[in-house]
PDB file of N, CA and C in Angstrom:
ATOM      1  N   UNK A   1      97.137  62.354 114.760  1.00  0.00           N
ATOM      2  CA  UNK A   1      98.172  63.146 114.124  1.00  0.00           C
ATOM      3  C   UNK A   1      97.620  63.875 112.908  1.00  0.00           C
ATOM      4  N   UNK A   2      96.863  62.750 112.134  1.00  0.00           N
ATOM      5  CA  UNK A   2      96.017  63.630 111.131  1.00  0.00           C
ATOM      6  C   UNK A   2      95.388  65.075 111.386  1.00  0.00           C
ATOM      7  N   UNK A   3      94.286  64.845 112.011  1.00  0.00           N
ATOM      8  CA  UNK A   3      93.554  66.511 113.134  1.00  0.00           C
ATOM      9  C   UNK A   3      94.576  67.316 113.136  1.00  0.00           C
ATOM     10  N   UNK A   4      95.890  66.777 114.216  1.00  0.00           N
ATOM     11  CA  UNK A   4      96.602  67.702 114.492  1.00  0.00           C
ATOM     12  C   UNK A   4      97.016  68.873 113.458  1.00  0.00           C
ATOM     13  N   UNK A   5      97.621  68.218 111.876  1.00  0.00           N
ATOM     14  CA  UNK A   5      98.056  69.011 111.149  1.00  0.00           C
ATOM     15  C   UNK A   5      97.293  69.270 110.523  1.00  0.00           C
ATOM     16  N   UNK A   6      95.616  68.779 110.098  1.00  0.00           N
ATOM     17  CA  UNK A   6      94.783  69.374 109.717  1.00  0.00           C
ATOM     18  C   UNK A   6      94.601  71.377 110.415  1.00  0.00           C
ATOM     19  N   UNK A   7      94.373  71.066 112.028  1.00  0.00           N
ATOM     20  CA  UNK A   7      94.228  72.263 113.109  1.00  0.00           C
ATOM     21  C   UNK A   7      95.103  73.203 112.668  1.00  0.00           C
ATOM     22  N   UNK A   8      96.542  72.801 112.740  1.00  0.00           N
ATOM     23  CA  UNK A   8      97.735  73.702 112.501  1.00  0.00           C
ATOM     24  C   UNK A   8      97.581  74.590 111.069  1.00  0.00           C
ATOM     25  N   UNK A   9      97.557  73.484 110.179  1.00  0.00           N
ATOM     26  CA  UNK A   9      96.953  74.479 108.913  1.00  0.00           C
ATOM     27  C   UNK A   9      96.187  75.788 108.960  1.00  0.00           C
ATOM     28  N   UNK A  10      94.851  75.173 109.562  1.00  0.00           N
ATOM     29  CA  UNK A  10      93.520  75.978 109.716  1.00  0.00           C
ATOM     30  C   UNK A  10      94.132  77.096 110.752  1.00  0.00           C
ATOM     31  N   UNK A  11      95.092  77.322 111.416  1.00  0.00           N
ATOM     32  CA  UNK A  11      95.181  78.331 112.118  1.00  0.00           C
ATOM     33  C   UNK A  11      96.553  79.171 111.452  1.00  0.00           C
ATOM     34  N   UNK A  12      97.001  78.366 110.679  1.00  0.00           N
ATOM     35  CA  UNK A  12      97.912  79.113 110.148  1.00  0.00           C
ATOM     36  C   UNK A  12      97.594  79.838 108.916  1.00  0.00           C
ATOM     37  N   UNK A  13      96.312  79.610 108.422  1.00  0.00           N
ATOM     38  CA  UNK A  13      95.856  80.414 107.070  1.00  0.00           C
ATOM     39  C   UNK A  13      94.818  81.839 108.090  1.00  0.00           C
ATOM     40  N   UNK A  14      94.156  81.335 109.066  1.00  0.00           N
ATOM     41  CA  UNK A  14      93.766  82.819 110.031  1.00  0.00           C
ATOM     42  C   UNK A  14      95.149  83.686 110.463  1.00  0.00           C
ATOM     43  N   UNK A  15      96.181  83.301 110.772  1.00  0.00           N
ATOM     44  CA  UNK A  15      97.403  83.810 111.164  1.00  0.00           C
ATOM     45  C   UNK A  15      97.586  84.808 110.314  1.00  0.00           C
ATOM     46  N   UNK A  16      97.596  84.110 108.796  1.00  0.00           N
ATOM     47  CA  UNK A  16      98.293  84.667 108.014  1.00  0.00           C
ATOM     48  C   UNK A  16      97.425  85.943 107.522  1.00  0.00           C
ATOM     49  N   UNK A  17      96.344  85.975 107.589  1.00  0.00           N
ATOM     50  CA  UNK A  17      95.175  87.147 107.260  1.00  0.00           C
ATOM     51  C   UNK A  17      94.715  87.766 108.063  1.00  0.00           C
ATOM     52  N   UNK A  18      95.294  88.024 109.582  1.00  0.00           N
ATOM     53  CA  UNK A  18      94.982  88.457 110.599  1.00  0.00           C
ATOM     54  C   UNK A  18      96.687  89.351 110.263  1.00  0.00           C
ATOM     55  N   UNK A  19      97.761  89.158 110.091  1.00  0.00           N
ATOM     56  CA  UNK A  19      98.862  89.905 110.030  1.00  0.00           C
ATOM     57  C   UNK A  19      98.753  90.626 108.842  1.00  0.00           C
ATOM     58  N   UNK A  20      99.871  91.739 108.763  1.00  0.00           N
ATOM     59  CA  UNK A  20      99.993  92.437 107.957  1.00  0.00           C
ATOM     60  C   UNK A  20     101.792  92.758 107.615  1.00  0.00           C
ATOM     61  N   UNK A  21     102.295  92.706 106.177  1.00  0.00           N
ATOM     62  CA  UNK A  21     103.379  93.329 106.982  1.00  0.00           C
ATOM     63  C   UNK A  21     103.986  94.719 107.117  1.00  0.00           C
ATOM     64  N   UNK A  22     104.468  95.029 107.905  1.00  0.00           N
ATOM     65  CA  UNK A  22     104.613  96.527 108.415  1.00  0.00           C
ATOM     66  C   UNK A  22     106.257  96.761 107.877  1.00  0.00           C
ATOM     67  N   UNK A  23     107.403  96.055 107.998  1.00  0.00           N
ATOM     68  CA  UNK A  23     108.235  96.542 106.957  1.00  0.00           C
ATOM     69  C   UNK A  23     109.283  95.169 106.736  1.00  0.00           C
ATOM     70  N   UNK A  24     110.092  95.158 105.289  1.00  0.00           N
ATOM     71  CA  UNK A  24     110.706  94.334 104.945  1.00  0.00           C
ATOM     72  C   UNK A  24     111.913  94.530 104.606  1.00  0.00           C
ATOM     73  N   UNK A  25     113.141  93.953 105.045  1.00  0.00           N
ATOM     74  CA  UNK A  25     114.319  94.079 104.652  1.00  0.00           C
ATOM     75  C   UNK A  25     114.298  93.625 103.504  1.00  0.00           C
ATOM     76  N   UNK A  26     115.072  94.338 102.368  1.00  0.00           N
ATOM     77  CA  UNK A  26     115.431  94.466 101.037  1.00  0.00           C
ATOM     78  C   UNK A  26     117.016  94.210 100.746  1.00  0.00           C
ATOM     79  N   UNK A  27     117.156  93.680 100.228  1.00  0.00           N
ATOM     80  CA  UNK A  27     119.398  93.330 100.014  1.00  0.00           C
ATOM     81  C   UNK A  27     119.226  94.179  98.545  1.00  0.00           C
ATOM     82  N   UNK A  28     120.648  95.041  99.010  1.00  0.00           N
ATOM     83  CA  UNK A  28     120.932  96.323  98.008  1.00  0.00           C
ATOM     84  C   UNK A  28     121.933  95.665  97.588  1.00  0.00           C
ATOM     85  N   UNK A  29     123.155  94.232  98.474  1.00  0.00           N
ATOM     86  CA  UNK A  29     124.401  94.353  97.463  1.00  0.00           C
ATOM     87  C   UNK A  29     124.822  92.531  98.008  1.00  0.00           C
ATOM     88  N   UNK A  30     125.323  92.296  96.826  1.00  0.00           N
ATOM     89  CA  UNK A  30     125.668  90.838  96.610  1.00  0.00           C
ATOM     90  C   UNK A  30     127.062  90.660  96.712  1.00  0.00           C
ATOM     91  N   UNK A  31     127.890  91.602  96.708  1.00  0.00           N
ATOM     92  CA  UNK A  31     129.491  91.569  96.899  1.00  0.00           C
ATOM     93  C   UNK A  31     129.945  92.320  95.705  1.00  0.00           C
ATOM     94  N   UNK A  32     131.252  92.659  95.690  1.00  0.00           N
ATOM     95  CA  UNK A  32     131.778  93.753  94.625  1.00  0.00           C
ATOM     96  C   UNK A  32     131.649  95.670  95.446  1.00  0.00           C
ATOM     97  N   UNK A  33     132.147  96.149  94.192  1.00  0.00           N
ATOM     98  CA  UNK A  33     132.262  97.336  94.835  1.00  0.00           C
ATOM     99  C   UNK A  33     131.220  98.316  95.219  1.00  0.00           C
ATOM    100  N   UNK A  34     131.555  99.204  95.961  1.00  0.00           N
ATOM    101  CA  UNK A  34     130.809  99.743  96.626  1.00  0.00           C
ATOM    102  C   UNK A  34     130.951 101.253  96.557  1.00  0.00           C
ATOM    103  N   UNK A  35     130.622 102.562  96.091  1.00  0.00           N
ATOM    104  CA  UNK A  35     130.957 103.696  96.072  1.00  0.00           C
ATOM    105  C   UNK A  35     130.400 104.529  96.842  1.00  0.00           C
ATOM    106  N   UNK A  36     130.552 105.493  97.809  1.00  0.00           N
ATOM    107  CA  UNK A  36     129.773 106.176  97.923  1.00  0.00           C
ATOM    108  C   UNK A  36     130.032 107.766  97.255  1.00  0.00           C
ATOM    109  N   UNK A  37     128.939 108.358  97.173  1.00  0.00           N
ATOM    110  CA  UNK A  37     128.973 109.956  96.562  1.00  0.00           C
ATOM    111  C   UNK A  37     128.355 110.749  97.372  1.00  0.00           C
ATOM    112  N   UNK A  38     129.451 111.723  98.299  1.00  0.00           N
ATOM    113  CA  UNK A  38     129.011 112.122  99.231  1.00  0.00           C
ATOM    114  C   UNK A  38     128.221 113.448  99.107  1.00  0.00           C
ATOM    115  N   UNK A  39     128.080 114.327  98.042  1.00  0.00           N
ATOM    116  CA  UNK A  39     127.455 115.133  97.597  1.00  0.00           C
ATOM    117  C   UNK A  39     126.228 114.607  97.365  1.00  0.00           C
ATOM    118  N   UNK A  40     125.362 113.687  96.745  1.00  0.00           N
ATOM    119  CA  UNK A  40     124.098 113.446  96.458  1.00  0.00           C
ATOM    120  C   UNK A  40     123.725 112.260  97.284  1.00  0.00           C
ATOM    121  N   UNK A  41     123.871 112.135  98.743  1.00  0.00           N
ATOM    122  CA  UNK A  41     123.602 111.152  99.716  1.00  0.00           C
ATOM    123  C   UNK A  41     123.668 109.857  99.628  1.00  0.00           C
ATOM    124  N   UNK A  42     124.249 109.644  98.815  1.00  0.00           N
ATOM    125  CA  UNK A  42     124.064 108.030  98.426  1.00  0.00           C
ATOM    126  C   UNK A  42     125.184 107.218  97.800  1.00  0.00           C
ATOM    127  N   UNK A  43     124.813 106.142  98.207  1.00  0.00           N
ATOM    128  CA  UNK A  43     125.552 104.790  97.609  1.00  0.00           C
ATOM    129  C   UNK A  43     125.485 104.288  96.273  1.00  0.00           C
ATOM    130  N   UNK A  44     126.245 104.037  95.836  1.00  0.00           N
ATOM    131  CA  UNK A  44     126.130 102.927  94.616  1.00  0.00           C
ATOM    132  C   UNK A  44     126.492 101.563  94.740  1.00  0.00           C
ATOM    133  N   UNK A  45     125.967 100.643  94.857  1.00  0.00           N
ATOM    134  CA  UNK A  45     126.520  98.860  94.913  1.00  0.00           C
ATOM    135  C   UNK A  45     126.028  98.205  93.995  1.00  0.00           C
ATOM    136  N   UNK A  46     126.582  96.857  93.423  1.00  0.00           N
ATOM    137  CA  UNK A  46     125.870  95.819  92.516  1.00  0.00           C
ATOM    138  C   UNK A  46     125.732  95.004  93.688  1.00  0.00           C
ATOM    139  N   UNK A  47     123.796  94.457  92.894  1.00  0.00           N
ATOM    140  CA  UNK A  47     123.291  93.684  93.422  1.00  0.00           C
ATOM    141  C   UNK A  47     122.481  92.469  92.504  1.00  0.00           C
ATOM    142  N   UNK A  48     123.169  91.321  92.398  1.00  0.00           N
ATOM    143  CA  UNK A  48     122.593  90.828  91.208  1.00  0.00           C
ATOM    144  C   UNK A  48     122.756  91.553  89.877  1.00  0.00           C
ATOM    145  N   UNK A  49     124.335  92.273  89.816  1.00  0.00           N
ATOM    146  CA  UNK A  49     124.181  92.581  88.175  1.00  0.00           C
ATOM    147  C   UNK A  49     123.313  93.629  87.822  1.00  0.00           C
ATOM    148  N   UNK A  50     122.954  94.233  89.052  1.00  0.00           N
ATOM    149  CA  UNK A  50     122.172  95.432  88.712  1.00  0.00           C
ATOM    150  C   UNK A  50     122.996  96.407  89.895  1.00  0.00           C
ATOM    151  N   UNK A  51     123.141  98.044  89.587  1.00  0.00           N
ATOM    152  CA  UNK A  51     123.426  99.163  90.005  1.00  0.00           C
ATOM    153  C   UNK A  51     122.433  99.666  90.832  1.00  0.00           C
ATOM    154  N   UNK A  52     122.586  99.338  91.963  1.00  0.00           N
ATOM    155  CA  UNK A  52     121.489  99.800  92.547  1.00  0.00           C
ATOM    156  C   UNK A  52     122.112 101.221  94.035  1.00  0.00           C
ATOM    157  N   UNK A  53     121.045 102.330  93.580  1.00  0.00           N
ATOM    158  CA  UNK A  53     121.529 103.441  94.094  1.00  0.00           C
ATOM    159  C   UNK A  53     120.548 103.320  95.377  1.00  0.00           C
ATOM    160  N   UNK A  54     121.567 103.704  96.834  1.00  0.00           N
ATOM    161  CA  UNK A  54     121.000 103.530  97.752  1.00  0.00           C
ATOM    162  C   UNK A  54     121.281 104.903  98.441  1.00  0.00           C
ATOM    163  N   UNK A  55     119.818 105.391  99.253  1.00  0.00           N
ATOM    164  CA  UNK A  55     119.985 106.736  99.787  1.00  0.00           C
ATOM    165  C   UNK A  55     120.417 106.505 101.445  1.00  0.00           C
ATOM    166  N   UNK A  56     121.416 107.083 101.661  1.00  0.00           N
ATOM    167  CA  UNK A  56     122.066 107.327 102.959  1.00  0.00           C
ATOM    168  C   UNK A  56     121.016 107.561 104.080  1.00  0.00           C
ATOM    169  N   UNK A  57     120.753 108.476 103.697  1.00  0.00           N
ATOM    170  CA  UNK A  57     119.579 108.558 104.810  1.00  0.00           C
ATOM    171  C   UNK A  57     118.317 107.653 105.024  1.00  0.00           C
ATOM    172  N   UNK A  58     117.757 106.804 104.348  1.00  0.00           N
ATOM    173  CA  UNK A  58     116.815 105.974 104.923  1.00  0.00           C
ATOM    174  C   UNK A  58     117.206 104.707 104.467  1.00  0.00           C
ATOM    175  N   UNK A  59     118.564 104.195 104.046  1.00  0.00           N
ATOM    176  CA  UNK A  59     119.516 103.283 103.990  1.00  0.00           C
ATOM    177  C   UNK A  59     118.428 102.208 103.504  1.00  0.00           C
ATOM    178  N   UNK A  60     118.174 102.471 102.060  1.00  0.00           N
ATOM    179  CA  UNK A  60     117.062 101.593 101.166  1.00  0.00           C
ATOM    180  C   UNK A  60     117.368 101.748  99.712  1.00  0.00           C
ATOM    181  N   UNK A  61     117.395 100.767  98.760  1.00  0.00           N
ATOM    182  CA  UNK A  61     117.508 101.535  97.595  1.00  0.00           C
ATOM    183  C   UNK A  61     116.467 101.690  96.828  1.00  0.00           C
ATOM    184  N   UNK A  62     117.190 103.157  96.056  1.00  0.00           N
ATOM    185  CA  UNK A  62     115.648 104.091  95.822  1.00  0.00           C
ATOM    186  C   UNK A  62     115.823 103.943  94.459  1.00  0.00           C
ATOM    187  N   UNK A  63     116.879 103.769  93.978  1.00  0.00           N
ATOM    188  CA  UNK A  63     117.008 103.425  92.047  1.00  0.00           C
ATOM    189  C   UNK A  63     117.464 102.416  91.865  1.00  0.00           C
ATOM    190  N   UNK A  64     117.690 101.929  90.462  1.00  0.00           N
ATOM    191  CA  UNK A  64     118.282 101.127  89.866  1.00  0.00           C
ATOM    192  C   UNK A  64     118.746 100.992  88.343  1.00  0.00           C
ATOM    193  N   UNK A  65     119.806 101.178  88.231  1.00  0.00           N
ATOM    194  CA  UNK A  65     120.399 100.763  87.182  1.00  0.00           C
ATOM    195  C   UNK A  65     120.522  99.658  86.712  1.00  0.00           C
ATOM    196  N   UNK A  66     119.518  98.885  85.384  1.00  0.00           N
ATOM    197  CA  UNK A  66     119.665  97.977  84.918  1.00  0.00           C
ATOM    198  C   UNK A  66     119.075  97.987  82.914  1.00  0.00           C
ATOM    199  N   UNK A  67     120.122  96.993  82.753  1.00  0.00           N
ATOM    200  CA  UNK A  67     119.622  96.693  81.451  1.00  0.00           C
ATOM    201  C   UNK A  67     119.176  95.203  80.962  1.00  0.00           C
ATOM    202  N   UNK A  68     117.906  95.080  80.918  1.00  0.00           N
ATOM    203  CA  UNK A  68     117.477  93.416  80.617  1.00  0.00           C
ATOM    204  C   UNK A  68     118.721  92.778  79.947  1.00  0.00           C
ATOM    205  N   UNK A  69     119.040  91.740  80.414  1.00  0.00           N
ATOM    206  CA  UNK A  69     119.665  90.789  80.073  1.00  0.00           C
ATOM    207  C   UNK A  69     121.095  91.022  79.331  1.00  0.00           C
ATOM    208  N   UNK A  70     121.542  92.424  80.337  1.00  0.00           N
ATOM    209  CA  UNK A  70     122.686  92.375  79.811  1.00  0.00           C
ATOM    210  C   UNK A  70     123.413  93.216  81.446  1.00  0.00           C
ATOM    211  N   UNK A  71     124.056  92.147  81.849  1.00  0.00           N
ATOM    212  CA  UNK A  71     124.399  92.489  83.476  1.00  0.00           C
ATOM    213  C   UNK A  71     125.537  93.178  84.100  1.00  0.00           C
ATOM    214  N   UNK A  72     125.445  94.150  84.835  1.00  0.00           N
ATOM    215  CA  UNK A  72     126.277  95.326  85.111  1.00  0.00           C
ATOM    216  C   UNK A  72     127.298  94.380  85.468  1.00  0.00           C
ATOM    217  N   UNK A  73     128.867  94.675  85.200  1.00  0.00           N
ATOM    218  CA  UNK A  73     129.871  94.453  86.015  1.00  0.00           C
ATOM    219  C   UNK A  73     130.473  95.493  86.772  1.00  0.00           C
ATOM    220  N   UNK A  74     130.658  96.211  86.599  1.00  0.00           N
ATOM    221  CA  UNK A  74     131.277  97.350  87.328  1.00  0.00           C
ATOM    222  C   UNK A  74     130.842  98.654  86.706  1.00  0.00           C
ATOM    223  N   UNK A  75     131.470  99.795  87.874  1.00  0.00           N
ATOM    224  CA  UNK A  75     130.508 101.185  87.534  1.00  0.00           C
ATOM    225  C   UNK A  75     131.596 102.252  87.726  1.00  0.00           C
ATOM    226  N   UNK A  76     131.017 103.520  87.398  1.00  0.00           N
ATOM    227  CA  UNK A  76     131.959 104.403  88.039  1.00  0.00           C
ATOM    228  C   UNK A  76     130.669 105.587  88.217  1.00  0.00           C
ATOM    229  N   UNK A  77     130.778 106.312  89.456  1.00  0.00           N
ATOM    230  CA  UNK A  77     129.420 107.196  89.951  1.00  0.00           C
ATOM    231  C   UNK A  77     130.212 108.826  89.994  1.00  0.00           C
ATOM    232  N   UNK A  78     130.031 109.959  89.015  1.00  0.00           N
ATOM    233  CA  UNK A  78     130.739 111.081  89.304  1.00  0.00           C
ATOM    234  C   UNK A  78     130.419 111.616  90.297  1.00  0.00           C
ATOM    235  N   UNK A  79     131.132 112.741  91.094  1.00  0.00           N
ATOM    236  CA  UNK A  79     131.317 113.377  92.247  1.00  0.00           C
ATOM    237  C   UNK A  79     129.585 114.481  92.458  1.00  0.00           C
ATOM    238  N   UNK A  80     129.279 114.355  91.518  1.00  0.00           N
ATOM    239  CA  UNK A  80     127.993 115.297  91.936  1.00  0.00           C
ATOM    240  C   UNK A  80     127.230 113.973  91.579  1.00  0.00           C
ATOM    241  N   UNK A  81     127.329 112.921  91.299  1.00  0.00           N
ATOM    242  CA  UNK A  81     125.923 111.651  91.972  1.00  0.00           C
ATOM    243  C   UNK A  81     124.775 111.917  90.707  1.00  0.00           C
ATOM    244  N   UNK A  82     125.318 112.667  89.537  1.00  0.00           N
ATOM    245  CA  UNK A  82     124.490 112.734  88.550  1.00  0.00           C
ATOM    246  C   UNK A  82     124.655 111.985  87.278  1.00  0.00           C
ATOM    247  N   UNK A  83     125.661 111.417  87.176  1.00  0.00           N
ATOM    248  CA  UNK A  83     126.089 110.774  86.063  1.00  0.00           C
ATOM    249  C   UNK A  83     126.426 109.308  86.721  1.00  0.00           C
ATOM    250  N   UNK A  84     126.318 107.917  85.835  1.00  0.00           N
ATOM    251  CA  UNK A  84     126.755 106.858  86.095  1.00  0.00           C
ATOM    252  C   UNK A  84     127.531 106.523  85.169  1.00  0.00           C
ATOM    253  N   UNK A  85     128.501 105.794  84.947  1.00  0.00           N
ATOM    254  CA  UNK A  85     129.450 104.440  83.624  1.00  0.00           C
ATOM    255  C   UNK A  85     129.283 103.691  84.265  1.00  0.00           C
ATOM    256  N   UNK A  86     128.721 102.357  83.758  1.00  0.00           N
ATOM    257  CA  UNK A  86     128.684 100.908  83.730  1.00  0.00           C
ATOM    258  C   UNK A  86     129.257  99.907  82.567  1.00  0.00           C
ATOM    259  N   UNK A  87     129.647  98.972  82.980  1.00  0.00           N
ATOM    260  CA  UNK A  87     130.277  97.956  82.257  1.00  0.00           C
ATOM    261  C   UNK A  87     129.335  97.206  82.347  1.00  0.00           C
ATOM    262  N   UNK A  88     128.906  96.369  81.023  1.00  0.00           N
ATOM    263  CA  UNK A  88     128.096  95.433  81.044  1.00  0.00           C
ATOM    264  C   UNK A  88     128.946  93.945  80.278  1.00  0.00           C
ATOM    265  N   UNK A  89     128.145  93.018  80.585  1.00  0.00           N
ATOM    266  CA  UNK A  89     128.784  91.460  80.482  1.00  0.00           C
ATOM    267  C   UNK A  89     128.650  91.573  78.605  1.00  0.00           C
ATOM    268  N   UNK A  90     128.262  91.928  77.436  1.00  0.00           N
ATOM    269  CA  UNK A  90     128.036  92.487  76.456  1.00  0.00           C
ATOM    270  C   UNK A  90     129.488  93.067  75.850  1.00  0.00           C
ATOM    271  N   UNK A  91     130.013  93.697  76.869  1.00  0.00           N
ATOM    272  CA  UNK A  91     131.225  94.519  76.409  1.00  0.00           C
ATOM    273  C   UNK A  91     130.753  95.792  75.942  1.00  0.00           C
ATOM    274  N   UNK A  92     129.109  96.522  76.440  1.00  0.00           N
ATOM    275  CA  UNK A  92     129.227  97.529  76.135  1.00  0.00           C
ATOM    276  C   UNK A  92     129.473  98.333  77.439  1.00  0.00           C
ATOM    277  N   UNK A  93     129.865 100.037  77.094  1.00  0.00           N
ATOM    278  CA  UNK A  93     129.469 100.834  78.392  1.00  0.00           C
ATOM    279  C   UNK A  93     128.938 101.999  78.007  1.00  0.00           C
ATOM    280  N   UNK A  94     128.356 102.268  79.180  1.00  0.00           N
ATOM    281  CA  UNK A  94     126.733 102.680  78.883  1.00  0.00           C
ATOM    282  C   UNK A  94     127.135 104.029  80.151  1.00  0.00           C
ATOM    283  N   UNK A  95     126.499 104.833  79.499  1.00  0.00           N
ATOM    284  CA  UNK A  95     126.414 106.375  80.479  1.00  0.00           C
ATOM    285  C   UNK A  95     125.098 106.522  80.333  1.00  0.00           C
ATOM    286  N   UNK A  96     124.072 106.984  82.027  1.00  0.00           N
ATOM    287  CA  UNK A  96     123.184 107.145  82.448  1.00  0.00           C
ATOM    288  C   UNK A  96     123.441 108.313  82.976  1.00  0.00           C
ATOM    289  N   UNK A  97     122.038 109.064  83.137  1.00  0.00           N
ATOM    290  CA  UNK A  97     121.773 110.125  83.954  1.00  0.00           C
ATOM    291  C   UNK A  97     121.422 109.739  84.757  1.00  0.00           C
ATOM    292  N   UNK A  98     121.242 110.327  86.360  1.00  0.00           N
ATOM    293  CA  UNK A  98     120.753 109.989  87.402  1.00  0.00           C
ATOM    294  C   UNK A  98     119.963 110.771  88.217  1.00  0.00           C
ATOM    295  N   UNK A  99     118.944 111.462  87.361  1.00  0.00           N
ATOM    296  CA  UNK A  99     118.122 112.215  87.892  1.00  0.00           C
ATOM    297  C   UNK A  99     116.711 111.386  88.574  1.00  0.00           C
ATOM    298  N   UNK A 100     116.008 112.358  88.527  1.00  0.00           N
ATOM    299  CA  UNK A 100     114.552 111.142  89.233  1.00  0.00           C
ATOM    300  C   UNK A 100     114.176 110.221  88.601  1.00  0.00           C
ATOM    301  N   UNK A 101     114.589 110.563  87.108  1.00  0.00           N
ATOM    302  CA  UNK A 101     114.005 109.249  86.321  1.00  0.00           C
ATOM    303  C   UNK A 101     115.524 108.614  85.619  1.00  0.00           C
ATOM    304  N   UNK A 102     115.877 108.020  85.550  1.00  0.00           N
ATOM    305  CA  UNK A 102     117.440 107.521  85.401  1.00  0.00           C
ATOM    306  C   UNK A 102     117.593 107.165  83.770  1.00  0.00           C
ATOM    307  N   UNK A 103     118.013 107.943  82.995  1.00  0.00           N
ATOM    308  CA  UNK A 103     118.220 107.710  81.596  1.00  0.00           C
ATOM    309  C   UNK A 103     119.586 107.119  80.334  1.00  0.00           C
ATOM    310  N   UNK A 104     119.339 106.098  79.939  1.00  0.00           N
ATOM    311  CA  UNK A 104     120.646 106.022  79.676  1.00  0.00           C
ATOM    312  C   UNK A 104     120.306 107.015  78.095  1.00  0.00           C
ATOM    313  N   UNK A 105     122.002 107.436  78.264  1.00  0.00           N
ATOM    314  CA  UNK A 105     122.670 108.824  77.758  1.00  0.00           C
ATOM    315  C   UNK A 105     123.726 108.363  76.317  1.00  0.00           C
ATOM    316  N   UNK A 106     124.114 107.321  76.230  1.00  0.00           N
ATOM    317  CA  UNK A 106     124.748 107.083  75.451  1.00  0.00           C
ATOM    318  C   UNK A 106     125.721 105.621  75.650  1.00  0.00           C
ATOM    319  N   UNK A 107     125.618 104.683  74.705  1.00  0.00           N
ATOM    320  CA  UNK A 107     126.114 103.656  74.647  1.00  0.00           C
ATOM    321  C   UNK A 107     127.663 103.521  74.084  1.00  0.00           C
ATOM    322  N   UNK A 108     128.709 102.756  74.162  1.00  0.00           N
ATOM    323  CA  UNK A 108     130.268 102.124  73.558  1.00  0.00           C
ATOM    324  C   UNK A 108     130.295 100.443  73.492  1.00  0.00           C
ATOM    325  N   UNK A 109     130.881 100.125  72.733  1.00  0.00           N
ATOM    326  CA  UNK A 109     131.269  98.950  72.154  1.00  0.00           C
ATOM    327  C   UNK A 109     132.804  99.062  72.591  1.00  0.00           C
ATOM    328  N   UNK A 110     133.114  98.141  73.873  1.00  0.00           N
ATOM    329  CA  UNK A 110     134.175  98.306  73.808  1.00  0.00           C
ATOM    330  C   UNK A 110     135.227  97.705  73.042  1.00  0.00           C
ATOM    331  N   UNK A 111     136.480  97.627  72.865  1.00  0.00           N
ATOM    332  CA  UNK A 111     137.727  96.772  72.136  1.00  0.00           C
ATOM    333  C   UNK A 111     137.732  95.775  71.965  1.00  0.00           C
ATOM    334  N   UNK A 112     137.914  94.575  71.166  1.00  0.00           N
ATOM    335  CA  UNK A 112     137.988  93.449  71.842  1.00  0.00           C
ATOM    336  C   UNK A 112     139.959  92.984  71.618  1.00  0.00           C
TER     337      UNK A 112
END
């Protein structure tokens, strides 16, 4: 029995360097809402507290909206897919641009 799982090992470390991988499913959304913006091809979902923008057409996400350690709750995505509002666990909200490079634009402190 020893050999045996000695063998199995030894062929499972050639296995593993003989493969390659060719493609990997990625999870864009953990539950909560979901927007789409049908002008700039894409989705918006939280995934893990992060905004993550997913493109329609190769149904992957290609951005992300996040701020270290302070975690999206909800969003709102305008009709041209260029602007974001997010709510963060902080109580601030935060306006991003959503161009190729995704910028946040201006911060609020909301009420308490």
């Amino acid at each position: 029995l020893h050999l045996e799982c000695n063998h199995a090992m030894a062929t499972a470390r050639i296995l593993s360097e003989a493969w390659t991988v060719d493609a990997r499913h990625v999870g864009c959304f953990t539950g909560g809402k979901v927007a789409p913006c049908e002008s700039a091809n894409l989705l918006g979902c939280l995934c893990d507290e992060e905004l993550h923008l997913v493109d329609a057409g190769c149904k992957e996400p290609t951005r992300r909206v996040v701020q270290e350690g302070d975690g999206v709750l909800t969003f709102a995505i305008d009709h041209s897919g260029l602007n974001a509002c997010t709510s963060h666990r902080s109580g601030l909200l935060r306006h991003f641009t959503l161009g190729e490079k995704i910028m946040l634009a201006r911060s609020w402190r909301g009420h308490e």
